[in-house]
C-alpha atoms as a PDB file:
ATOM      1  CA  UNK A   1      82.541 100.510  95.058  1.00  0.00           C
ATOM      2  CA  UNK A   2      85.851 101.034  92.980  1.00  0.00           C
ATOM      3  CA  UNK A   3      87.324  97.524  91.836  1.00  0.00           C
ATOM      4  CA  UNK A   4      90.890  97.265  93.022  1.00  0.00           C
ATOM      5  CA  UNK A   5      93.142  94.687  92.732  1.00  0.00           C
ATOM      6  CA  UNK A   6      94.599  92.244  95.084  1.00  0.00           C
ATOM      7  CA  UNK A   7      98.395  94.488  94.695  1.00  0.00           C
ATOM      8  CA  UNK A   8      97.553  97.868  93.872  1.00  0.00           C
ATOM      9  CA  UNK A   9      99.376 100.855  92.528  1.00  0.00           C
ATOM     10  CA  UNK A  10      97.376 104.447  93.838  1.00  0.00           C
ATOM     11  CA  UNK A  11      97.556 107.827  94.728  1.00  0.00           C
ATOM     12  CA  UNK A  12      94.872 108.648  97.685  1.00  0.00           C
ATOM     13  CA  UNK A  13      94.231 112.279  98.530  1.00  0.00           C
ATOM     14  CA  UNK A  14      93.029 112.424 102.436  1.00  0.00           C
ATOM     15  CA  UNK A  15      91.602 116.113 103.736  1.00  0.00           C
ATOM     16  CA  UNK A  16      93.407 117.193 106.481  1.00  0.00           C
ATOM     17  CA  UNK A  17      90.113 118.320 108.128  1.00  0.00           C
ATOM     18  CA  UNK A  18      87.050 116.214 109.601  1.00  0.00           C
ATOM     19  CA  UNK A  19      83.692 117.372 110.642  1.00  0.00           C
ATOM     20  CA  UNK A  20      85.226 120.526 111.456  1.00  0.00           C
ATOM     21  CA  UNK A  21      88.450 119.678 112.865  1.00  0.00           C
ATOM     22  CA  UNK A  22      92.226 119.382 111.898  1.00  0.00           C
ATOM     23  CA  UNK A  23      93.399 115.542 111.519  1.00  0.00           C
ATOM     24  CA  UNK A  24      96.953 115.785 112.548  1.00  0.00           C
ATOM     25  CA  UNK A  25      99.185 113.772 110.516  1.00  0.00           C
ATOM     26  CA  UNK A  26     100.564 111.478 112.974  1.00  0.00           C
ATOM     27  CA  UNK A  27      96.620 110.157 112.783  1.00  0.00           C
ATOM     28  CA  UNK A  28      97.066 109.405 108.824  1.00  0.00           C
ATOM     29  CA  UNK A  29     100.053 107.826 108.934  1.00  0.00           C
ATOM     30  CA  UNK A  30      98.835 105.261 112.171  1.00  0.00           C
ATOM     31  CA  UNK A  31      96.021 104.831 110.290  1.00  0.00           C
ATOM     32  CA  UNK A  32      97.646 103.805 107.269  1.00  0.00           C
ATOM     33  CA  UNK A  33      99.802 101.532 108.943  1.00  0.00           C
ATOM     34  CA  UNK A  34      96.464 100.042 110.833  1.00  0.00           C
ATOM     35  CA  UNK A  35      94.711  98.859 107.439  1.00  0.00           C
ATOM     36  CA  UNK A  36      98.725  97.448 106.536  1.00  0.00           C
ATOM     37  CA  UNK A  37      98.920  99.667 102.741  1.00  0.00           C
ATOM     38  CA  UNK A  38     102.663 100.109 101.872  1.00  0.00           C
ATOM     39  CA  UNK A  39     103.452 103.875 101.542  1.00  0.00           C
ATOM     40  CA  UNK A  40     105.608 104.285  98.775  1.00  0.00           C
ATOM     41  CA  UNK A  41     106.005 108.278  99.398  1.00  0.00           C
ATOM     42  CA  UNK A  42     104.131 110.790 100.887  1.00  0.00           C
ATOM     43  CA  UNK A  43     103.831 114.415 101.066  1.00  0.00           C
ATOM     44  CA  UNK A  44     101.648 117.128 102.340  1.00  0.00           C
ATOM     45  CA  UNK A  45      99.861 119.603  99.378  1.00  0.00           C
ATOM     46  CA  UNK A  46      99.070 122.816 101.306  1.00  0.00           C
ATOM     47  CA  UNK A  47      95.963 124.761  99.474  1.00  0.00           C
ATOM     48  CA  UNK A  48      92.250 125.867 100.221  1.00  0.00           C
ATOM     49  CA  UNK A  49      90.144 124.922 101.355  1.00  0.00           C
ATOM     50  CA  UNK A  50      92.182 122.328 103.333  1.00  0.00           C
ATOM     51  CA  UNK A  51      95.412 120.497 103.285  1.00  0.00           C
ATOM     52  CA  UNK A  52      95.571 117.580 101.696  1.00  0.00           C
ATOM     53  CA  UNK A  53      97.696 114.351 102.617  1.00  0.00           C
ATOM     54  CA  UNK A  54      98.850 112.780  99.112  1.00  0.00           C
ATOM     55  CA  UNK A  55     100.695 109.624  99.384  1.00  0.00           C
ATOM     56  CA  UNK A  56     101.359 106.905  96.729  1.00  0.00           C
ATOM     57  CA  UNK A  57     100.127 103.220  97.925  1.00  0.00           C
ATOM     58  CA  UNK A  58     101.213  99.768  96.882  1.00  0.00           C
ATOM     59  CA  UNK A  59      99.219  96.725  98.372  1.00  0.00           C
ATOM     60  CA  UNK A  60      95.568  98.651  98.765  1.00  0.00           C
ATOM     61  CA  UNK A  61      92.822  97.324  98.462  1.00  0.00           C
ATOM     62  CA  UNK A  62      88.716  99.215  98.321  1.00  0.00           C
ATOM     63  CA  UNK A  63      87.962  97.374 101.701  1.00  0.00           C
ATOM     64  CA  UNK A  64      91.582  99.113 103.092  1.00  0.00           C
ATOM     65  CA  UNK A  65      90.823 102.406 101.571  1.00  0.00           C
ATOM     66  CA  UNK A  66      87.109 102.237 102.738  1.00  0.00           C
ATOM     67  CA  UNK A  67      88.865 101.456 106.538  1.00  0.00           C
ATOM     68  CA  UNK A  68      90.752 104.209 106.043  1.00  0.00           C
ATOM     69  CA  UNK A  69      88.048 106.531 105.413  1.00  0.00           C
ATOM     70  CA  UNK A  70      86.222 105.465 108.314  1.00  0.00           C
ATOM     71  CA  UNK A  71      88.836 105.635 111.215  1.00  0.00           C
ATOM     72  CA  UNK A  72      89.789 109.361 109.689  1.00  0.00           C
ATOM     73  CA  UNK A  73      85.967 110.444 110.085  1.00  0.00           C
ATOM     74  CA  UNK A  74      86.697 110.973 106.073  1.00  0.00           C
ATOM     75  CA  UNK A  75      83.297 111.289 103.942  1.00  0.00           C
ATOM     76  CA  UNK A  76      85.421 109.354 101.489  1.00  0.00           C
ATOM     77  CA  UNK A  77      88.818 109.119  99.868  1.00  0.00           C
ATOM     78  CA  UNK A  78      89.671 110.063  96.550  1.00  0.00           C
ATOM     79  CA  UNK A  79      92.279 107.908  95.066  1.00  0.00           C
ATOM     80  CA  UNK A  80      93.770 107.312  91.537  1.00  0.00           C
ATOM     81  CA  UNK A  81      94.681 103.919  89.839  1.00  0.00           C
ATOM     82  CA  UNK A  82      97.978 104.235  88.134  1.00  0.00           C
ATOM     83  CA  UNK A  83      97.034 100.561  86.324  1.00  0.00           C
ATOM     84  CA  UNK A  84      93.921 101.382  85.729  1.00  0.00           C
ATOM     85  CA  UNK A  85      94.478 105.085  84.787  1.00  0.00           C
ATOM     86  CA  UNK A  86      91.187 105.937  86.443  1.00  0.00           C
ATOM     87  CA  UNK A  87      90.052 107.876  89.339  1.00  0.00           C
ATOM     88  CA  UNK A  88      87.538 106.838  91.462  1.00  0.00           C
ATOM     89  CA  UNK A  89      85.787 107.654  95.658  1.00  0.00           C
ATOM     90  CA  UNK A  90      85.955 105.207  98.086  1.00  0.00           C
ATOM     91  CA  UNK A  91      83.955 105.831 101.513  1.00  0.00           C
ATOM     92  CA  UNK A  92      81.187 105.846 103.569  1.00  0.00           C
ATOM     93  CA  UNK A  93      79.646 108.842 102.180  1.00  0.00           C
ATOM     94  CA  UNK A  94      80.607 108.859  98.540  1.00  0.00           C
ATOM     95  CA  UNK A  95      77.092 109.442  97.192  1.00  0.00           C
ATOM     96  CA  UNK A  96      76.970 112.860  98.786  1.00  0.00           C
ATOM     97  CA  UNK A  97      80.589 113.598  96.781  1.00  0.00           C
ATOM     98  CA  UNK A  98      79.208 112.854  93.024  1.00  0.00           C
ATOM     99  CA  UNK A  99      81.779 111.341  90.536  1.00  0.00           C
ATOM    100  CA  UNK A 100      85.891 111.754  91.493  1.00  0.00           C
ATOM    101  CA  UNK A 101      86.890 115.180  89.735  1.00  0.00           C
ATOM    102  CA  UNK A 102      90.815 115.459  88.304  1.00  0.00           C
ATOM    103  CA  UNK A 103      90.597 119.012  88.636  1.00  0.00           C
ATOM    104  CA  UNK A 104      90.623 118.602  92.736  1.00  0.00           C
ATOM    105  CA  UNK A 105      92.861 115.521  92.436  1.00  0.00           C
ATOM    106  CA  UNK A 106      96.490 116.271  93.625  1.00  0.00           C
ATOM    107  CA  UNK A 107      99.541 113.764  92.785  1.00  0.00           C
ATOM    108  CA  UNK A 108     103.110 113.804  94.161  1.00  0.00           C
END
């Protein structure tokens, strides 16, 4: 698993879709506010193959993000350490993702 800090700075991209259904964003943001991460800013990047909720995080954490992933039926979360300069997948599924990819990686 990704090493995070205790006070971290990241972007997290979350797919708008879930085992074959729309995740509303209402559900993102409770969920966000469930694992207590401070959204900095947020927006919504609409492309294929699915939406993607981008949002900028300070006070995150790997056992937050991992959370995260779980309670949004997420195979994992991609998210980007602005300290670290480094990208990385945090979630339940991760191994079935390979290694995080810039190319797919949107910021704000």
């Amino acid at each position: 698993m990704h090493e995070l800090g205790d006070n971290m700075n990241v972007i997290i991209n979350i797919g708008l879709k879930a085992k074959g259904r729309k995740v509303p964003i209402h559900m993102v943001q409770d969920a966000l506010a469930h694992v207590d991460v401070d959204v900095v800013d947020w927006n919504v990047m609409h492309h294929e193959p699915e939406d993607t909720f981008v949002a900028r995080l300070n006070r995150a954490d790997a056992g937050k993000i991992h959370t995260l992933s779980c309670l949004l039926d997420q195979d994992c979360i991609a998210l980007y350490d602005l300290d670290e300069c480094k990208g990385a997948l945090i979630g339940p599924n991760v191994d079935d993702w390979g290694e995080f990819n810039a190319e797919y990686f949107r910021v704000l």
